[in-house]
C-alpha atoms as a PDB file:
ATOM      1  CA  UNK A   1     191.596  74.065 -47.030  1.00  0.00           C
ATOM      2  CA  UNK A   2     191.392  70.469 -48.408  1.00  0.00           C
ATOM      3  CA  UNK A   3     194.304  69.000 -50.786  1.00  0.00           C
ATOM      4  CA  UNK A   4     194.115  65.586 -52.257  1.00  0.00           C
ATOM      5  CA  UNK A   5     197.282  64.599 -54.731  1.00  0.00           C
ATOM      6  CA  UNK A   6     197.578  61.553 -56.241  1.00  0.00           C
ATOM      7  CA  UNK A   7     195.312  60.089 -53.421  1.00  0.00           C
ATOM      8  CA  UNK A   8     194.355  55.849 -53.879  1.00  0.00           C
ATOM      9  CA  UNK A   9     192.419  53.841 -51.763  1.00  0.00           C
ATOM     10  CA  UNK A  10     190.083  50.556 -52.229  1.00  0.00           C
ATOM     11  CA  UNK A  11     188.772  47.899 -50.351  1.00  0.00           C
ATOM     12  CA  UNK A  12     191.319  45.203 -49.491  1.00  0.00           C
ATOM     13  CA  UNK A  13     193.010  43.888 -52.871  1.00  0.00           C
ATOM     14  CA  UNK A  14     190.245  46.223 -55.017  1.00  0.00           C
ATOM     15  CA  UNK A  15     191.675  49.579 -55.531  1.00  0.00           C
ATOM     16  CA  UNK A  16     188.578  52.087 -55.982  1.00  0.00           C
ATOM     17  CA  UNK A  17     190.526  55.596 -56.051  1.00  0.00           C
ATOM     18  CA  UNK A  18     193.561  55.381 -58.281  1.00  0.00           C
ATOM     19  CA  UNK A  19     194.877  58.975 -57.546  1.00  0.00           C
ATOM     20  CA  UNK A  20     192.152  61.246 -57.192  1.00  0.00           C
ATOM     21  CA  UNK A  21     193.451  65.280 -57.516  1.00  0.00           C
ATOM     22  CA  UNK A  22     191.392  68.060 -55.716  1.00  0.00           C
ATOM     23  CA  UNK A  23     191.140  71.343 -54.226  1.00  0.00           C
ATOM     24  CA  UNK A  24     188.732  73.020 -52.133  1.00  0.00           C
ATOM     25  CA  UNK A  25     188.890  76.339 -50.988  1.00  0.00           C
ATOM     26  CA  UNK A  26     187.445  77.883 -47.529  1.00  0.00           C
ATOM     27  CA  UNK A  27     184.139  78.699 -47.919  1.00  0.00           C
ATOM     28  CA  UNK A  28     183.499  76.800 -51.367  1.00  0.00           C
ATOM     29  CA  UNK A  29     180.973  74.755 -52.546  1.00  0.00           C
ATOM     30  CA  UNK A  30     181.630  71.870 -54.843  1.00  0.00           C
ATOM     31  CA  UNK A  31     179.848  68.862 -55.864  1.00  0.00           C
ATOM     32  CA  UNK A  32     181.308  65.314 -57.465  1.00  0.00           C
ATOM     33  CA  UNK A  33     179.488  64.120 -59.747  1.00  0.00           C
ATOM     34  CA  UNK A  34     179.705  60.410 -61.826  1.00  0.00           C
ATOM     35  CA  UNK A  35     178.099  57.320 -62.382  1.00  0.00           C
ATOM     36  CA  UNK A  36     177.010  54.504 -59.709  1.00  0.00           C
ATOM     37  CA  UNK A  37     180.470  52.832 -59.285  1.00  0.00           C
ATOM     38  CA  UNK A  38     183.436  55.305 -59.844  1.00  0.00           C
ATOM     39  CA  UNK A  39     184.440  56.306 -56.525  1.00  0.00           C
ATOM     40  CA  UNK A  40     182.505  59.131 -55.015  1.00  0.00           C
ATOM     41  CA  UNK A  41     181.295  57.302 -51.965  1.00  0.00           C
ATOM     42  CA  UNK A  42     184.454  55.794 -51.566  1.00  0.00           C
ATOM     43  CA  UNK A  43     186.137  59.325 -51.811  1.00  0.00           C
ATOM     44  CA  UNK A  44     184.359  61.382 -49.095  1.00  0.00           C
ATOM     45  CA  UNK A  45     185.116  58.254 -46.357  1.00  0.00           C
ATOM     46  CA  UNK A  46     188.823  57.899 -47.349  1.00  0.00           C
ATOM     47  CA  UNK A  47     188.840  62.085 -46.171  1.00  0.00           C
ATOM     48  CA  UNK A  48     186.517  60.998 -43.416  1.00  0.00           C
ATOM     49  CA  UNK A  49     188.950  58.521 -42.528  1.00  0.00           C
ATOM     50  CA  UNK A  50     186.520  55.603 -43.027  1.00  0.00           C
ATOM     51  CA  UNK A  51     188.559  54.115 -45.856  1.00  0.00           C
ATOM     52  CA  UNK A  52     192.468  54.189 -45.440  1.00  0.00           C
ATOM     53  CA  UNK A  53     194.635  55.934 -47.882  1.00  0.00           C
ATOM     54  CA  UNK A  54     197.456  53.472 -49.637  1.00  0.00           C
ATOM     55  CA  UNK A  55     199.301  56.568 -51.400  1.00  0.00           C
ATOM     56  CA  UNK A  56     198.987  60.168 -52.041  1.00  0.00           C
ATOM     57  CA  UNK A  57     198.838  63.181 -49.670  1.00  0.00           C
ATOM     58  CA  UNK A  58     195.662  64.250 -48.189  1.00  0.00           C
ATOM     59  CA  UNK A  59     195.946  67.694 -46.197  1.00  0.00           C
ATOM     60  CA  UNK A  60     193.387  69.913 -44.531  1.00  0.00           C
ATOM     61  CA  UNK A  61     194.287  73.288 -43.659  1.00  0.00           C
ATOM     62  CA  UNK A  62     197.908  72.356 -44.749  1.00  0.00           C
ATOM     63  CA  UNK A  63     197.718  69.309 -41.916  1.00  0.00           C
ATOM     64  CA  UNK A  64     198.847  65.687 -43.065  1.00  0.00           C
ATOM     65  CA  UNK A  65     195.800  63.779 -42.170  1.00  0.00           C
ATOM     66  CA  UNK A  66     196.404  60.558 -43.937  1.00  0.00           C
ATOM     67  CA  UNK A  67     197.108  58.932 -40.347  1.00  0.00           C
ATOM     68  CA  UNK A  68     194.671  60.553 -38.155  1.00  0.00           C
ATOM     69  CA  UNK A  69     191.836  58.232 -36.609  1.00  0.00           C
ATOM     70  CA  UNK A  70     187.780  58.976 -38.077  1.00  0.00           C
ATOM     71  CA  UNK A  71     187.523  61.502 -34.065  1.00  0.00           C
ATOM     72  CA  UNK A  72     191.291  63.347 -34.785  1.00  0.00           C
ATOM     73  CA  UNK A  73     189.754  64.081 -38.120  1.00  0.00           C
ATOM     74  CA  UNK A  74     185.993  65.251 -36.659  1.00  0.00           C
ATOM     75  CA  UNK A  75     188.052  67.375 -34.157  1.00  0.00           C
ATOM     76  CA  UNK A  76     190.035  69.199 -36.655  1.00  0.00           C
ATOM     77  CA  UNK A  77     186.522  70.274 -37.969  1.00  0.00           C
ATOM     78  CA  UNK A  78     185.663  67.677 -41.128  1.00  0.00           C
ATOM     79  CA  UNK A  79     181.820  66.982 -40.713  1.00  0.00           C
ATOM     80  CA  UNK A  80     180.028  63.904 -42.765  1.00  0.00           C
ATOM     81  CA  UNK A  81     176.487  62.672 -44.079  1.00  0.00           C
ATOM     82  CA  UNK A  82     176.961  59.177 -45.289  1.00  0.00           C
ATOM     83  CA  UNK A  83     173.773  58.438 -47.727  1.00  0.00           C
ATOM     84  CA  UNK A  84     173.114  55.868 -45.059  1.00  0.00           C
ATOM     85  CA  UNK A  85     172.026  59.081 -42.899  1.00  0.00           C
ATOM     86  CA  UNK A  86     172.904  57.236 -39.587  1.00  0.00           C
ATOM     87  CA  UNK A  87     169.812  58.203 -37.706  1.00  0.00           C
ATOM     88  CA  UNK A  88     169.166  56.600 -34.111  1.00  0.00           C
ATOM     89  CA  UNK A  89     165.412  55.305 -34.503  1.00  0.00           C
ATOM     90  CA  UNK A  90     164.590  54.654 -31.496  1.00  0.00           C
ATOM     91  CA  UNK A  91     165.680  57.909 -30.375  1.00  0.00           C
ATOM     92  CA  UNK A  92     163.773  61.752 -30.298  1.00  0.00           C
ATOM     93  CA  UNK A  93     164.487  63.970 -32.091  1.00  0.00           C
ATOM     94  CA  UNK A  94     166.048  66.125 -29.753  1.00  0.00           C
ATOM     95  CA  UNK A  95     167.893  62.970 -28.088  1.00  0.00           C
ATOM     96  CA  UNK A  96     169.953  62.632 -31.408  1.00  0.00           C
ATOM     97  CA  UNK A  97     170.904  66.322 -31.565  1.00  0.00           C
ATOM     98  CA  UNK A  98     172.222  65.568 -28.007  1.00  0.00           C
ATOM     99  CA  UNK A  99     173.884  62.595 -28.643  1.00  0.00           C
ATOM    100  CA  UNK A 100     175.767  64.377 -31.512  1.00  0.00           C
ATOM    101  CA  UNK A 101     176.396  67.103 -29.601  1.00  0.00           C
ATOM    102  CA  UNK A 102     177.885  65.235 -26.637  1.00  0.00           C
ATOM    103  CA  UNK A 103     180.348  63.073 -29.177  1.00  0.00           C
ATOM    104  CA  UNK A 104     181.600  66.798 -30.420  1.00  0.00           C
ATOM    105  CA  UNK A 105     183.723  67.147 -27.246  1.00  0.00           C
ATOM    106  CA  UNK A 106     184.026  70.224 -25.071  1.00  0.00           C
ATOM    107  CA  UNK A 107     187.356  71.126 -26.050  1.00  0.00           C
ATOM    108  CA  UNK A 108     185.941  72.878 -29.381  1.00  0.00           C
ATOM    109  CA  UNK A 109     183.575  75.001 -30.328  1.00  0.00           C
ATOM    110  CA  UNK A 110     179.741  73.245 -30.885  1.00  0.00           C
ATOM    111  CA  UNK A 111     175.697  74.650 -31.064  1.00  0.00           C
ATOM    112  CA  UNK A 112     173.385  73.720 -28.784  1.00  0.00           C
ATOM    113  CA  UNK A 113     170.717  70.747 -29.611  1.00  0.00           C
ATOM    114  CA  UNK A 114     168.087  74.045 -29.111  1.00  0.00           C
ATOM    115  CA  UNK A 115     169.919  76.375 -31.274  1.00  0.00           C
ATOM    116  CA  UNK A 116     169.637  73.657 -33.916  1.00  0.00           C
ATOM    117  CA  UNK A 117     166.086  73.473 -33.513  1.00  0.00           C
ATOM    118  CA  UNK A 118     165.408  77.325 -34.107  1.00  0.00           C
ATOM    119  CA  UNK A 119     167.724  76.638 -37.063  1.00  0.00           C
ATOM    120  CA  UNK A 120     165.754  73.615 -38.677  1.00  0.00           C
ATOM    121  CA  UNK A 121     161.891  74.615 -37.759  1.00  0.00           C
ATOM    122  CA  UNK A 122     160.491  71.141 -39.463  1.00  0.00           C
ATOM    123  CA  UNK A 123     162.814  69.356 -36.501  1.00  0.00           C
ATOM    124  CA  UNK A 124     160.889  71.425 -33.622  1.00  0.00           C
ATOM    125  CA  UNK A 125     157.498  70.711 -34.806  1.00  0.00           C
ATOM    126  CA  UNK A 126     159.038  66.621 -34.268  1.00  0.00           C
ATOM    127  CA  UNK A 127     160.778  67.578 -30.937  1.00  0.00           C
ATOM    128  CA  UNK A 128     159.800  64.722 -29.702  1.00  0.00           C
ATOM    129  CA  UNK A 129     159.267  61.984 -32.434  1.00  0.00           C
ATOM    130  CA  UNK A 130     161.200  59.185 -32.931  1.00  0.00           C
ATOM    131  CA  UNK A 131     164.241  59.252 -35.608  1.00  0.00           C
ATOM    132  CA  UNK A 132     162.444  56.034 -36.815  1.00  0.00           C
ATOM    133  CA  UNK A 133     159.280  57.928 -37.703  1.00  0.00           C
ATOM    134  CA  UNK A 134     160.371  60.113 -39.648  1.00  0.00           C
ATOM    135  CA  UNK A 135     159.856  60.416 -43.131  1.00  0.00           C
ATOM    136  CA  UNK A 136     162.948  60.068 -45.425  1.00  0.00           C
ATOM    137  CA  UNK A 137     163.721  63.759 -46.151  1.00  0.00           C
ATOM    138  CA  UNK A 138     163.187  64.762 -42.053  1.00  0.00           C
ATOM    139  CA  UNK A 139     165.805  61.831 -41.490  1.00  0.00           C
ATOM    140  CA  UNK A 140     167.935  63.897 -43.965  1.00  0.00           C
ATOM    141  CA  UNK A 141     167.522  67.440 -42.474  1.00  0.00           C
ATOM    142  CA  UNK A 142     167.827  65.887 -38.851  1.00  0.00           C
ATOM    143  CA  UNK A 143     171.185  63.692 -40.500  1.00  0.00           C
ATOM    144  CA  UNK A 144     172.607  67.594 -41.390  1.00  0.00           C
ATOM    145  CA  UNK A 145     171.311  69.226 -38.612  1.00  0.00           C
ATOM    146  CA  UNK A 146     173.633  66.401 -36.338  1.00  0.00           C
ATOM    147  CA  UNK A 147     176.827  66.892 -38.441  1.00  0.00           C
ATOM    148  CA  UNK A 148     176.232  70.656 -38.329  1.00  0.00           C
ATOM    149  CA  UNK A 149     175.586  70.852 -34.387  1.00  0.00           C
ATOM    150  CA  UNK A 150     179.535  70.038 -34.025  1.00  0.00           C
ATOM    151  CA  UNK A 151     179.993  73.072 -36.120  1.00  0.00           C
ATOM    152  CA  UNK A 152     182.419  71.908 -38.835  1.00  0.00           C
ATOM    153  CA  UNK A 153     184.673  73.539 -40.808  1.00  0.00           C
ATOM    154  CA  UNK A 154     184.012  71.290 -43.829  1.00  0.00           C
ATOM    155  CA  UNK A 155     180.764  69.118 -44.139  1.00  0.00           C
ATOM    156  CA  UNK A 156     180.637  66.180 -47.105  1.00  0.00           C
ATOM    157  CA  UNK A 157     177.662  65.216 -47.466  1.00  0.00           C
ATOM    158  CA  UNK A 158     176.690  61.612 -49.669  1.00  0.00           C
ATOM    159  CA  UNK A 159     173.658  61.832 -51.691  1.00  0.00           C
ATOM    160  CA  UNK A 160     171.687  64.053 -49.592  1.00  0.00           C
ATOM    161  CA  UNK A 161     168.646  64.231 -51.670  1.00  0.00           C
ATOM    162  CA  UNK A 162     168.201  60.442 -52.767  1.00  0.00           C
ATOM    163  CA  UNK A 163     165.233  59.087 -51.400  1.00  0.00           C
ATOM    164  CA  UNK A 164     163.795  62.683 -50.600  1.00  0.00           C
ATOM    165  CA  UNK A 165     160.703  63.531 -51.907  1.00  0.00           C
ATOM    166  CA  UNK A 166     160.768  66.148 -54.244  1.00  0.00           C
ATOM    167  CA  UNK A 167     159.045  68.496 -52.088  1.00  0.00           C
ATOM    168  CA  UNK A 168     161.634  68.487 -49.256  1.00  0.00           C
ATOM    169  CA  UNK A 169     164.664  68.676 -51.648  1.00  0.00           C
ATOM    170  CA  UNK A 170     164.697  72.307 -52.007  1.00  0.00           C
ATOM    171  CA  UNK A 171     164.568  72.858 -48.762  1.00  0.00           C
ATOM    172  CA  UNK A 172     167.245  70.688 -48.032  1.00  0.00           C
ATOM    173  CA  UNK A 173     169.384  72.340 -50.470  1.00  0.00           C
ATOM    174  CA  UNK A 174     168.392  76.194 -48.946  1.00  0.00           C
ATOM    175  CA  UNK A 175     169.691  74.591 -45.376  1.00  0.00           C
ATOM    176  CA  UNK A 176     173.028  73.671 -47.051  1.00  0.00           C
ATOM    177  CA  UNK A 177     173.371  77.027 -48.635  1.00  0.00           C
ATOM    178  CA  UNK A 178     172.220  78.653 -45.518  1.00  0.00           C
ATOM    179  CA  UNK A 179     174.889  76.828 -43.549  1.00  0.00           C
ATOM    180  CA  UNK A 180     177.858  77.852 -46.027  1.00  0.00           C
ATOM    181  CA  UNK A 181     176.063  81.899 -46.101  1.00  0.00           C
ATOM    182  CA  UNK A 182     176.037  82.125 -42.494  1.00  0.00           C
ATOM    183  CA  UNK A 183     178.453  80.080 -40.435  1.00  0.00           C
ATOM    184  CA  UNK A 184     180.928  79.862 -43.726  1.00  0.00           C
ATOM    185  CA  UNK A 185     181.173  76.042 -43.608  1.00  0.00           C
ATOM    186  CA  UNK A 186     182.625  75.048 -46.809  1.00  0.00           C
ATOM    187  CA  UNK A 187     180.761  72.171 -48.345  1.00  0.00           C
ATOM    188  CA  UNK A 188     181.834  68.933 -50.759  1.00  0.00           C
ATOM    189  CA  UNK A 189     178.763  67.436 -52.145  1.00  0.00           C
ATOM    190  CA  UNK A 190     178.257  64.005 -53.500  1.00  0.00           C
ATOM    191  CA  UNK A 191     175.259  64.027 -55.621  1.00  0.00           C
ATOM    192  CA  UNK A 192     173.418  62.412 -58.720  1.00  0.00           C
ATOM    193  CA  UNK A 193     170.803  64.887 -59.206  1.00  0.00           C
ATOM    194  CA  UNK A 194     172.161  67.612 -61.026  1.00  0.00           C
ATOM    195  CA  UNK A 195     169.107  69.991 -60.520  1.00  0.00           C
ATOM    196  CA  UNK A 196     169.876  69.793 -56.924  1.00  0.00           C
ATOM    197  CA  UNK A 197     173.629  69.675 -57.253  1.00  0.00           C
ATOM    198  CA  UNK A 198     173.341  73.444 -59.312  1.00  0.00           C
ATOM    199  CA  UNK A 199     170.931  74.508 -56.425  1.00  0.00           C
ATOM    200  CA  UNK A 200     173.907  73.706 -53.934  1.00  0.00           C
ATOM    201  CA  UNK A 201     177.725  73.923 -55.594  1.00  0.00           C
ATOM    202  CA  UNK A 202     178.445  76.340 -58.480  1.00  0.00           C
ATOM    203  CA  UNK A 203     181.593  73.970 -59.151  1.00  0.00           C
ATOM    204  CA  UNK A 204     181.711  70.470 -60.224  1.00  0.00           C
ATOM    205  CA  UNK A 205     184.292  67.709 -60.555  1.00  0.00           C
ATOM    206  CA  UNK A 206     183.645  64.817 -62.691  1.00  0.00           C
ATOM    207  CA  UNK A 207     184.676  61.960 -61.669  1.00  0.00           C
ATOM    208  CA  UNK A 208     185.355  58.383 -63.637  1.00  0.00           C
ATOM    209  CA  UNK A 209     187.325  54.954 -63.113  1.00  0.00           C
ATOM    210  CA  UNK A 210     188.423  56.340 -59.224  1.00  0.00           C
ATOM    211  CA  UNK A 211     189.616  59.659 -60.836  1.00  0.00           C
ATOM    212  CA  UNK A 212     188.849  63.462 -61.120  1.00  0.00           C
ATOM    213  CA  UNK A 213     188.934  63.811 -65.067  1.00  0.00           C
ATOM    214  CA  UNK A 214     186.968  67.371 -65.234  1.00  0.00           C
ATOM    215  CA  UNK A 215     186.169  70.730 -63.515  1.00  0.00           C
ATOM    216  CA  UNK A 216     183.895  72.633 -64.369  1.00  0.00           C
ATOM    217  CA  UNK A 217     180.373  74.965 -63.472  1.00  0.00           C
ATOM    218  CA  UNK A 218     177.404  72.996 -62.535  1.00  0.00           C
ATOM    219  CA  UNK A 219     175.105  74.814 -64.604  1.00  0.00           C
ATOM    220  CA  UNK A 220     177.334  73.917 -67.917  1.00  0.00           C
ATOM    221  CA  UNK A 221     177.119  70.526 -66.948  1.00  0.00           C
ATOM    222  CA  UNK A 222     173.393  70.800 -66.482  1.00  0.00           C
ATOM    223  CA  UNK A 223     173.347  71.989 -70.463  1.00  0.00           C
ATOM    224  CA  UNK A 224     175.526  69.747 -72.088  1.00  0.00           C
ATOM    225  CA  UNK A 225     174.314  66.348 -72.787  1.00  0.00           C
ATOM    226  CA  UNK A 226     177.084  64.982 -74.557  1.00  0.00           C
ATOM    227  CA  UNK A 227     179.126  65.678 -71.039  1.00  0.00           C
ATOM    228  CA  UNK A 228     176.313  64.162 -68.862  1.00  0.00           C
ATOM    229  CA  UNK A 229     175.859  60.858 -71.936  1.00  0.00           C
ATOM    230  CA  UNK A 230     179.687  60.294 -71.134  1.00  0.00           C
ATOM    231  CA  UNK A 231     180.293  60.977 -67.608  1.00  0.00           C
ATOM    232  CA  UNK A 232     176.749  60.033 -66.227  1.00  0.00           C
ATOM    233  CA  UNK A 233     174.999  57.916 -68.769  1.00  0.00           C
ATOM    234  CA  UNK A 234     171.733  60.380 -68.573  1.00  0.00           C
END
């Protein structure tokens, strides 16, 4: 579904990225993992299209997408979370579902802003509450609950559970899960917290100095400490 060869990309004369190599399948579930610095936030907008790609070959669904604007790439399915979350404060609840759902487009398939609310209970009980007034892990569910409403084919989501207090995380991380189980969204995951990142991805690609360096099963990574004193300075 999503290819990245050789990819590179920075920030004016700073290159960040320098040739990141991935796969992910349809339906799969990986997380990228690293310390504060290497790339990972970096990588998920240069996909977006956030962040322009200066060399490589970045495909989805065998599509050059290198080019495409931040809306081509939305329309061809790729849904995002930055770890800013994005959330309109001084709208409801339900007025940010339909603002997300209007900027989906008729032309493809989307939920309703009441389907997502029998989805996410803990968003109808605040129906009608300000995005602003929300604690920080109900601005996270409602943040996946608006990239989810244009009913993506891939969601990358930044840090979902920074910020989040601990009792909300799980949840969080059963609504990602539940997404990928029943509408088979496939899901890239950029995350610090390894507890939640095994909850979420079985897969996990280290990342260091702009580059994947390792693959391998969350819940190895989650055991070996010399792995996560080198790659995550834990």
């Amino acid at each position: 579904m999503l290819r990245l060869e050789q990819i590179h990309s920075g920030y004016g004369r700073t290159q960040v990225l320098a040739g990141v190599t991935m796969r992910v399948a349809p339906g799969e579930m990986v997380a990228v993992v690293g310390r504060n610095g290497v790339g990972k936030t970096t990588l998920l907008r240069t996909i977006v299209g956030h962040q322009k790609t200066t060399a490589g070959t970045l495909e989805f669904d065998g599509r050059d997408i290198a080019r495409l604007p931040v809306h081509a790439r939305a329309r061809l399915g790729i849904g995002y979370v930055p770890d800013s979350r994005d959330v309109f404060p001084g709208l409801s609840v339900i007025d940010n579902l339909r603002v997300a759902a209007y900027a989906a487009g008729r032309e493809r398939e989307r939920r309703t802003p009441e389907q997502m609310l029998e989805e996410f209970p803990a968003l109808a009980e605040k129906r009608d509450a300000r995005g602003g007034s929300l604690s920080g892990g109900q601005q996270q569910i409602l943040a996946v609950a608006r990239a989810l409403i244009a009913a993506p084919r891939i969601l990358l989501l930044d840090e979902p559970s920074e910020g989040v207090q601990p009792s909300i995380v799980q949840e969080i991380a059963e609504l990602i899960r539940s997404a990928n189980r029943r509408w088979g969204v496939t899901v890239v995951l950029v995350e610090q917290n390894l507890d939640f990142a095994v909850r979420v991805a079985p897969s996990a690609h280290l990342m260091n100095r702009g580059r994947i360096v390792r693959e391998l099963p969350t819940a190895d990574l989650l055991n070996d400490k010399q792995l996560q004193r080198e790659y995550l300075g834990v």
